[in-house]
N, C-alpha and C. Protein backbone atom coordinates (compact mmCIF):
# COMPACT_ATOMS: atom_id res chain seq x y z
N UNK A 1 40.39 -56.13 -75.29
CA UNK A 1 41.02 -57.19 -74.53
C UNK A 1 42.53 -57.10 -74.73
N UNK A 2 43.37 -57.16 -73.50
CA UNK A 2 44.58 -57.01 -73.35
C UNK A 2 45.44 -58.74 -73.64
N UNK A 3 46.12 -59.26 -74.76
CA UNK A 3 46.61 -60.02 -75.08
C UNK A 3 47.71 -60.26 -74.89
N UNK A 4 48.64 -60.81 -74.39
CA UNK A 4 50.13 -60.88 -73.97
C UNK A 4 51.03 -60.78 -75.39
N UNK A 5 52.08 -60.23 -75.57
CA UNK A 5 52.74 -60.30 -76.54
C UNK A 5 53.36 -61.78 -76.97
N UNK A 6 54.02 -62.11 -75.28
CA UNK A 6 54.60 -63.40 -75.63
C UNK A 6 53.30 -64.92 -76.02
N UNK A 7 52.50 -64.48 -75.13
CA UNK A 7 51.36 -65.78 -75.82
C UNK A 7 50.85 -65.25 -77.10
N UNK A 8 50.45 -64.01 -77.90
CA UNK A 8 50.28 -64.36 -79.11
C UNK A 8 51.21 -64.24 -80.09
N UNK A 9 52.46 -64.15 -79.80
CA UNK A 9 53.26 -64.78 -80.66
C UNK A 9 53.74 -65.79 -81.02
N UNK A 10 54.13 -67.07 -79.41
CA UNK A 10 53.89 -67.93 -79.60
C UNK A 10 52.39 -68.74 -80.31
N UNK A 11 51.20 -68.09 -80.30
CA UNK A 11 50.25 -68.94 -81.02
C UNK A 11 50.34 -68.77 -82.38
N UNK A 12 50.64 -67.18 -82.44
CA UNK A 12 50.67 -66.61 -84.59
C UNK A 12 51.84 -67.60 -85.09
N UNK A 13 52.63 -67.88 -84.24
CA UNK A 13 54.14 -68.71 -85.07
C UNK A 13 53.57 -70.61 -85.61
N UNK A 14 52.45 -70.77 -84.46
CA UNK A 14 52.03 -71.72 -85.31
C UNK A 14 51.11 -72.13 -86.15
N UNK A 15 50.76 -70.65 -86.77
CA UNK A 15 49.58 -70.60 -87.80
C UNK A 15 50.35 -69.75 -89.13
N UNK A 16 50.77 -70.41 -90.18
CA UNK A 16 51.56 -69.37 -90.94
C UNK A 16 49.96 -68.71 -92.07
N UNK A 17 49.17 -69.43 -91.96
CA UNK A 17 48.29 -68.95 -92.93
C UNK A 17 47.80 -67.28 -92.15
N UNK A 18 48.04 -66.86 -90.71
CA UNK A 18 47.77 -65.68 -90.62
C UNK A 18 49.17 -64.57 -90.44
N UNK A 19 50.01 -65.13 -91.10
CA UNK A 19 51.17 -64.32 -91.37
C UNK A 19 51.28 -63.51 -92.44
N UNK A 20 50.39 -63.48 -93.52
CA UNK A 20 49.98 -62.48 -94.54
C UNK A 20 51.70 -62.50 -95.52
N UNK A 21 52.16 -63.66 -95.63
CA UNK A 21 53.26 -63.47 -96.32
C UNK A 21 53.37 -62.84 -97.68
N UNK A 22 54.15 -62.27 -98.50
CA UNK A 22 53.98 -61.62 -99.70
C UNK A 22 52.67 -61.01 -100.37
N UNK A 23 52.29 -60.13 -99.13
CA UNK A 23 50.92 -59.28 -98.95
C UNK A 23 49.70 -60.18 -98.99
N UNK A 24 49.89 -61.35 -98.92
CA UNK A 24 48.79 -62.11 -98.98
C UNK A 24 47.87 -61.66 -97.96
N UNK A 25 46.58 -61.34 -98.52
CA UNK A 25 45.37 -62.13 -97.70
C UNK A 25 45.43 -62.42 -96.73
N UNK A 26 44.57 -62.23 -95.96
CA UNK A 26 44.32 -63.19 -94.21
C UNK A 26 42.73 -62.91 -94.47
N UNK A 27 42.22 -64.36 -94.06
CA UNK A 27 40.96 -64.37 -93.90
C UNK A 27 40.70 -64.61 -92.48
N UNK A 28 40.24 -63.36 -92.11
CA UNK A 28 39.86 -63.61 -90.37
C UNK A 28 38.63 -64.17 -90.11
N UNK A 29 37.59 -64.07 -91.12
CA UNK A 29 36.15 -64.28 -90.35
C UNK A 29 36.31 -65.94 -91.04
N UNK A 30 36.89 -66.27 -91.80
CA UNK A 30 36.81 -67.98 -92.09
C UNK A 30 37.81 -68.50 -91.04
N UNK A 31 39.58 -67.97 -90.85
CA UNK A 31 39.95 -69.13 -90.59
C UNK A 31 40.13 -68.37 -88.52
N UNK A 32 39.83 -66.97 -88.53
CA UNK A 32 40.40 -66.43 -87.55
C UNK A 32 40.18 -67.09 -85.90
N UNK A 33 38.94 -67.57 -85.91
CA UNK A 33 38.23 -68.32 -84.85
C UNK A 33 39.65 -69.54 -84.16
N UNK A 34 40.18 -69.87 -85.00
CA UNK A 34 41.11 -70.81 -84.64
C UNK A 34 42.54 -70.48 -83.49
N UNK A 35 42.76 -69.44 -83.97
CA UNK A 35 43.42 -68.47 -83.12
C UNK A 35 43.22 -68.29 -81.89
N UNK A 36 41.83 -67.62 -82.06
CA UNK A 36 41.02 -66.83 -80.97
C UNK A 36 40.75 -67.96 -79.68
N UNK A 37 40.23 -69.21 -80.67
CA UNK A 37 40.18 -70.23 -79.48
C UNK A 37 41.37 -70.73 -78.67
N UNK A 38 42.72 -70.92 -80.03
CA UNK A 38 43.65 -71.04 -79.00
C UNK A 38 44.00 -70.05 -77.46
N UNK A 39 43.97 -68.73 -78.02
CA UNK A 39 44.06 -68.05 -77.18
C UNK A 39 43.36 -68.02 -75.65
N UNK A 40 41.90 -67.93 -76.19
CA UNK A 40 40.98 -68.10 -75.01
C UNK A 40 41.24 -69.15 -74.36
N UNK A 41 42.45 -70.33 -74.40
CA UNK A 41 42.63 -71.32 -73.50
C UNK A 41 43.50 -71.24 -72.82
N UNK A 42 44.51 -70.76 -73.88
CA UNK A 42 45.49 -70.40 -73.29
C UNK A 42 45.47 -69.45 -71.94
N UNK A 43 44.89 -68.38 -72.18
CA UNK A 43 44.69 -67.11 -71.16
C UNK A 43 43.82 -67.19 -70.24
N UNK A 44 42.95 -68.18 -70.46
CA UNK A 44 41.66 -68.76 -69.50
C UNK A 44 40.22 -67.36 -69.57
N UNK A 45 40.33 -66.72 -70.40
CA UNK A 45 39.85 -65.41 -71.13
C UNK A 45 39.53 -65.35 -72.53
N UNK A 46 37.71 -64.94 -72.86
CA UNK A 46 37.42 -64.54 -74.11
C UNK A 46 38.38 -63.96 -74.76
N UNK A 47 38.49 -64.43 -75.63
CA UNK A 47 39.54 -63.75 -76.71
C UNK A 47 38.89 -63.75 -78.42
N UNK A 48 38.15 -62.43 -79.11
CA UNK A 48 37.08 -63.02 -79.82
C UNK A 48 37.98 -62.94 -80.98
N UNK A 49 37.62 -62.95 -82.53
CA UNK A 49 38.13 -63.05 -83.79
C UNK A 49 38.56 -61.57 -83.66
N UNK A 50 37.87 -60.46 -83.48
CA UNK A 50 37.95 -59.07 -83.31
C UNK A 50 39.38 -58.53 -82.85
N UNK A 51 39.44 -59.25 -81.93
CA UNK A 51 40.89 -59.08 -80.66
C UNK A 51 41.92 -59.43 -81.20
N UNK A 52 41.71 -60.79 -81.71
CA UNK A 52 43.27 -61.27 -82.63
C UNK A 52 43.29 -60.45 -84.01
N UNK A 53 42.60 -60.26 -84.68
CA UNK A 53 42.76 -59.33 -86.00
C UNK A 53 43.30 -57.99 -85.87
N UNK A 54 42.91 -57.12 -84.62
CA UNK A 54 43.04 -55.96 -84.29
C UNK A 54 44.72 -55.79 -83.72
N UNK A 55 44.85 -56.94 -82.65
CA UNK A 55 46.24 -57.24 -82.38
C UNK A 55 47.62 -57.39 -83.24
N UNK A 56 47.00 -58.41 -84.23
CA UNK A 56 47.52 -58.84 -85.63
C UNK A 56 47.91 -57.16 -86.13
N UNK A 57 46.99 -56.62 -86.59
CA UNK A 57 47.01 -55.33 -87.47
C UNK A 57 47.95 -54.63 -87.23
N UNK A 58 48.07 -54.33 -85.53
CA UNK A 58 49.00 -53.88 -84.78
C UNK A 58 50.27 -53.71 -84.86
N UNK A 59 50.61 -55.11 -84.34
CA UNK A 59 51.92 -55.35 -84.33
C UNK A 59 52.41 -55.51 -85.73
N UNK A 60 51.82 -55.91 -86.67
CA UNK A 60 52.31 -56.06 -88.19
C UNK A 60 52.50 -53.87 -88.70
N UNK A 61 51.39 -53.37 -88.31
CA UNK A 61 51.59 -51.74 -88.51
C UNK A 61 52.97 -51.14 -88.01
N UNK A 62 53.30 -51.52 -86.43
CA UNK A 62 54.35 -51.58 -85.66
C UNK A 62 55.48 -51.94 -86.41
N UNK A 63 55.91 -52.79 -86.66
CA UNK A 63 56.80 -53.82 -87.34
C UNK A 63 57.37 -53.13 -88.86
N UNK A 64 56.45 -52.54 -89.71
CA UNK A 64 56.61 -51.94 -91.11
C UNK A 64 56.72 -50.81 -90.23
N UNK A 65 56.25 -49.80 -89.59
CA UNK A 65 57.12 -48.44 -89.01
C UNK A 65 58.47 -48.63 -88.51
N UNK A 66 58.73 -49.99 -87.54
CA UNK A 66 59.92 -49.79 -87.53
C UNK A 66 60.82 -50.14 -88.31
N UNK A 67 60.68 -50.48 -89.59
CA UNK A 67 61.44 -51.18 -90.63
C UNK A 67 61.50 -49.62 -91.28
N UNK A 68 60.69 -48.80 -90.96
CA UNK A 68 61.43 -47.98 -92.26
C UNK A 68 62.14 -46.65 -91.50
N UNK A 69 62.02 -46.69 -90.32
CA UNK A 69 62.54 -45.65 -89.34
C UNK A 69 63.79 -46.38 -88.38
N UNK A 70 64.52 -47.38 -89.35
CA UNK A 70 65.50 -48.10 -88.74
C UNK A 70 66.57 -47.20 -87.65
N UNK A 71 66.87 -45.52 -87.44
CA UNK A 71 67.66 -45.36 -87.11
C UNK A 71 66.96 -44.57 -86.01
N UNK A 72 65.57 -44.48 -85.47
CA UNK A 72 65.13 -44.09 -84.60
C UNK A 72 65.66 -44.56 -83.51
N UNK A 73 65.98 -43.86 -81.95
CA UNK A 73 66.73 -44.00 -80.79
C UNK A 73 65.59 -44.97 -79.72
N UNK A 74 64.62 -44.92 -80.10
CA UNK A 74 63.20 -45.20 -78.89
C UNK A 74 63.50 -46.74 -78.96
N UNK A 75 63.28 -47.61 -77.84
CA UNK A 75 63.57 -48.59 -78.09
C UNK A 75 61.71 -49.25 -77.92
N UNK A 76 62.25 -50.54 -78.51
CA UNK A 76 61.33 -51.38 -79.36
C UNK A 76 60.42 -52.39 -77.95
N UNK A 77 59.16 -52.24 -77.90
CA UNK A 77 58.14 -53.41 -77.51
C UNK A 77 57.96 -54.62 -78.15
N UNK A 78 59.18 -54.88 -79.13
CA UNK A 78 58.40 -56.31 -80.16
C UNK A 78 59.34 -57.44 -80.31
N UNK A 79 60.04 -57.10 -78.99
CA UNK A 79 61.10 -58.46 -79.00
C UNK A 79 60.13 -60.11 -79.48
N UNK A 80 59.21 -59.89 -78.31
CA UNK A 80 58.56 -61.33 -79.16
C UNK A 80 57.99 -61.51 -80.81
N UNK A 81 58.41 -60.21 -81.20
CA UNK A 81 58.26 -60.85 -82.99
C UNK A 81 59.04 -60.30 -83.65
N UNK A 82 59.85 -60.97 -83.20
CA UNK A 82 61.92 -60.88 -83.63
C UNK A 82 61.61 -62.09 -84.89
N UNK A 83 61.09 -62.97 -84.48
CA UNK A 83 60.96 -64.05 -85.84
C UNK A 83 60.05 -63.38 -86.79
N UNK A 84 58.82 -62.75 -86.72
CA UNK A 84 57.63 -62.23 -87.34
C UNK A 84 58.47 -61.35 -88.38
N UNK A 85 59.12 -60.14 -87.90
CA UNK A 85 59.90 -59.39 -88.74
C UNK A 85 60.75 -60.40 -89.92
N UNK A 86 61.07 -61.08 -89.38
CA UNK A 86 62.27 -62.22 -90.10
C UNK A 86 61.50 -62.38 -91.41
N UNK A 87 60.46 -62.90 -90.97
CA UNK A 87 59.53 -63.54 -91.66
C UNK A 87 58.93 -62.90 -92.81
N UNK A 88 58.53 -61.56 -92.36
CA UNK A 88 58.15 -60.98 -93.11
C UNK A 88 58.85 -59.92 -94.32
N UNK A 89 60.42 -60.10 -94.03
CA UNK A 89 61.32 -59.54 -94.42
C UNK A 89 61.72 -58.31 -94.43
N UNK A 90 61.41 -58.23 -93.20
CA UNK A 90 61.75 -56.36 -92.81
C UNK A 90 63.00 -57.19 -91.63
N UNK A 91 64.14 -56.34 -92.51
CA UNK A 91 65.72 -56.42 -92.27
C UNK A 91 65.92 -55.43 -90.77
N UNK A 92 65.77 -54.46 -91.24
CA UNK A 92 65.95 -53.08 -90.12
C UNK A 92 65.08 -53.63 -89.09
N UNK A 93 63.56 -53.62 -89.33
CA UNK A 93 63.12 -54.08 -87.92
C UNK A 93 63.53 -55.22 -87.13
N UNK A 94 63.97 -56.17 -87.95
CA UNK A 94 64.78 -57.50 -87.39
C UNK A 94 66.03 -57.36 -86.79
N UNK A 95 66.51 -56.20 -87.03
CA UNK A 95 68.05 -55.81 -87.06
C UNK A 95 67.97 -54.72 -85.31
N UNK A 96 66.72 -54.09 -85.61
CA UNK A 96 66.45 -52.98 -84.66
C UNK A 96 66.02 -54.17 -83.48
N UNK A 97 64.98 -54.75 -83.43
CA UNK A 97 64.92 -55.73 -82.13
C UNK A 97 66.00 -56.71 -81.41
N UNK A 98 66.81 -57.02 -82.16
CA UNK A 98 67.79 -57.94 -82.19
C UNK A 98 69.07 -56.92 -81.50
N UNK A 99 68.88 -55.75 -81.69
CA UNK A 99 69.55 -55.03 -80.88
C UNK A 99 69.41 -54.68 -79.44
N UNK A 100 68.33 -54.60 -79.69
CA UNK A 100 67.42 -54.01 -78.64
C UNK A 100 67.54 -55.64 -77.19
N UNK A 101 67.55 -56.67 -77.80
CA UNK A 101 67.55 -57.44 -76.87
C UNK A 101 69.34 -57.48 -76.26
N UNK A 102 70.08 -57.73 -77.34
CA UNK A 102 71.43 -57.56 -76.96
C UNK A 102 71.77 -57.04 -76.17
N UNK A 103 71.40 -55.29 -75.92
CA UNK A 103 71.40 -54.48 -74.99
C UNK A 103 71.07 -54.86 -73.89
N UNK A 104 70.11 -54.49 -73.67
CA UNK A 104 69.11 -55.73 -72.68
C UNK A 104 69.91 -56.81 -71.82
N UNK A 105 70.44 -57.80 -72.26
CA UNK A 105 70.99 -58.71 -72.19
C UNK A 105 72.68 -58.09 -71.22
N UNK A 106 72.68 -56.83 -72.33
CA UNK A 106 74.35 -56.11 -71.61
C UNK A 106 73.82 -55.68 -70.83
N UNK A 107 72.66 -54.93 -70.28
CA UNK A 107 72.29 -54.20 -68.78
C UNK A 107 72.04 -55.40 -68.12
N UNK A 108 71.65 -56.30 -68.31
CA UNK A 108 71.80 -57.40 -67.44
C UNK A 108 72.53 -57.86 -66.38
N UNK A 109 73.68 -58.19 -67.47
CA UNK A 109 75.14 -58.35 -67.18
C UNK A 109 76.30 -57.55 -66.18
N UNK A 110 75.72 -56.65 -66.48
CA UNK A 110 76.14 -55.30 -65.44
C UNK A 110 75.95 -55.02 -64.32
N UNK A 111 74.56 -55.64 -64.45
CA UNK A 111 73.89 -55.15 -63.00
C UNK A 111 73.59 -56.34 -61.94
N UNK A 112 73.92 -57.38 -62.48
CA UNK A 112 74.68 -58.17 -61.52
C UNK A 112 75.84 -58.38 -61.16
């Protein structure tokens, strides 16, 4: 199942217990359902425990690659977890998206 970046980031930002802060733990099969339901309302689409964990895994895998390959040229899919990085204290990847939108923002500007 295809999940929007911007809706599950807005839903992960208001669940910090699945933010895995200081390597903590995430319990998906106790608390993950909570998520999943938000989602499935949000999207008007099954969205099972499976989908958000797998998603989760993802973008958090994503996020620690780009934190340690800070000077790679490819630009970044993870503007919506510009806070997530924050959060999780990866500097470079926070540093690398935050660029990446700036830019963005300057082709904008230009091209109107």
């Amino acid at each position: 199942m295809v999940i929007s970046d911007v809706l599950f980031s807005q839903a992960l930002r208001k669940y910090p217990q699945f933010w895995g802060l200081n390597n903590e733990r995430i319990s998906w099969k106790k608390n993950g359902k909570i998520l999943a339901d938000e989602l499935t309302v949000t999207t008007n689409t099954t969205i099972t425990v499976e989908d958000v964990c797998l998603k989760h895994n993802r973008i958090r895998e994503s996020l620690v690659r780009l934190n340690k390959k800070p000077k790679e040229k490819r630009r970044t899919r993870l503007v919506a977890y510009l806070w997530y990085a924050i959060e999780l204290g990866l500097q470079h990847a926070a540093n690398r998206i935050s660029n990446d939108i700036l830019e963005y923002k300057k082709y904008l500007s230009q091209s109107s």
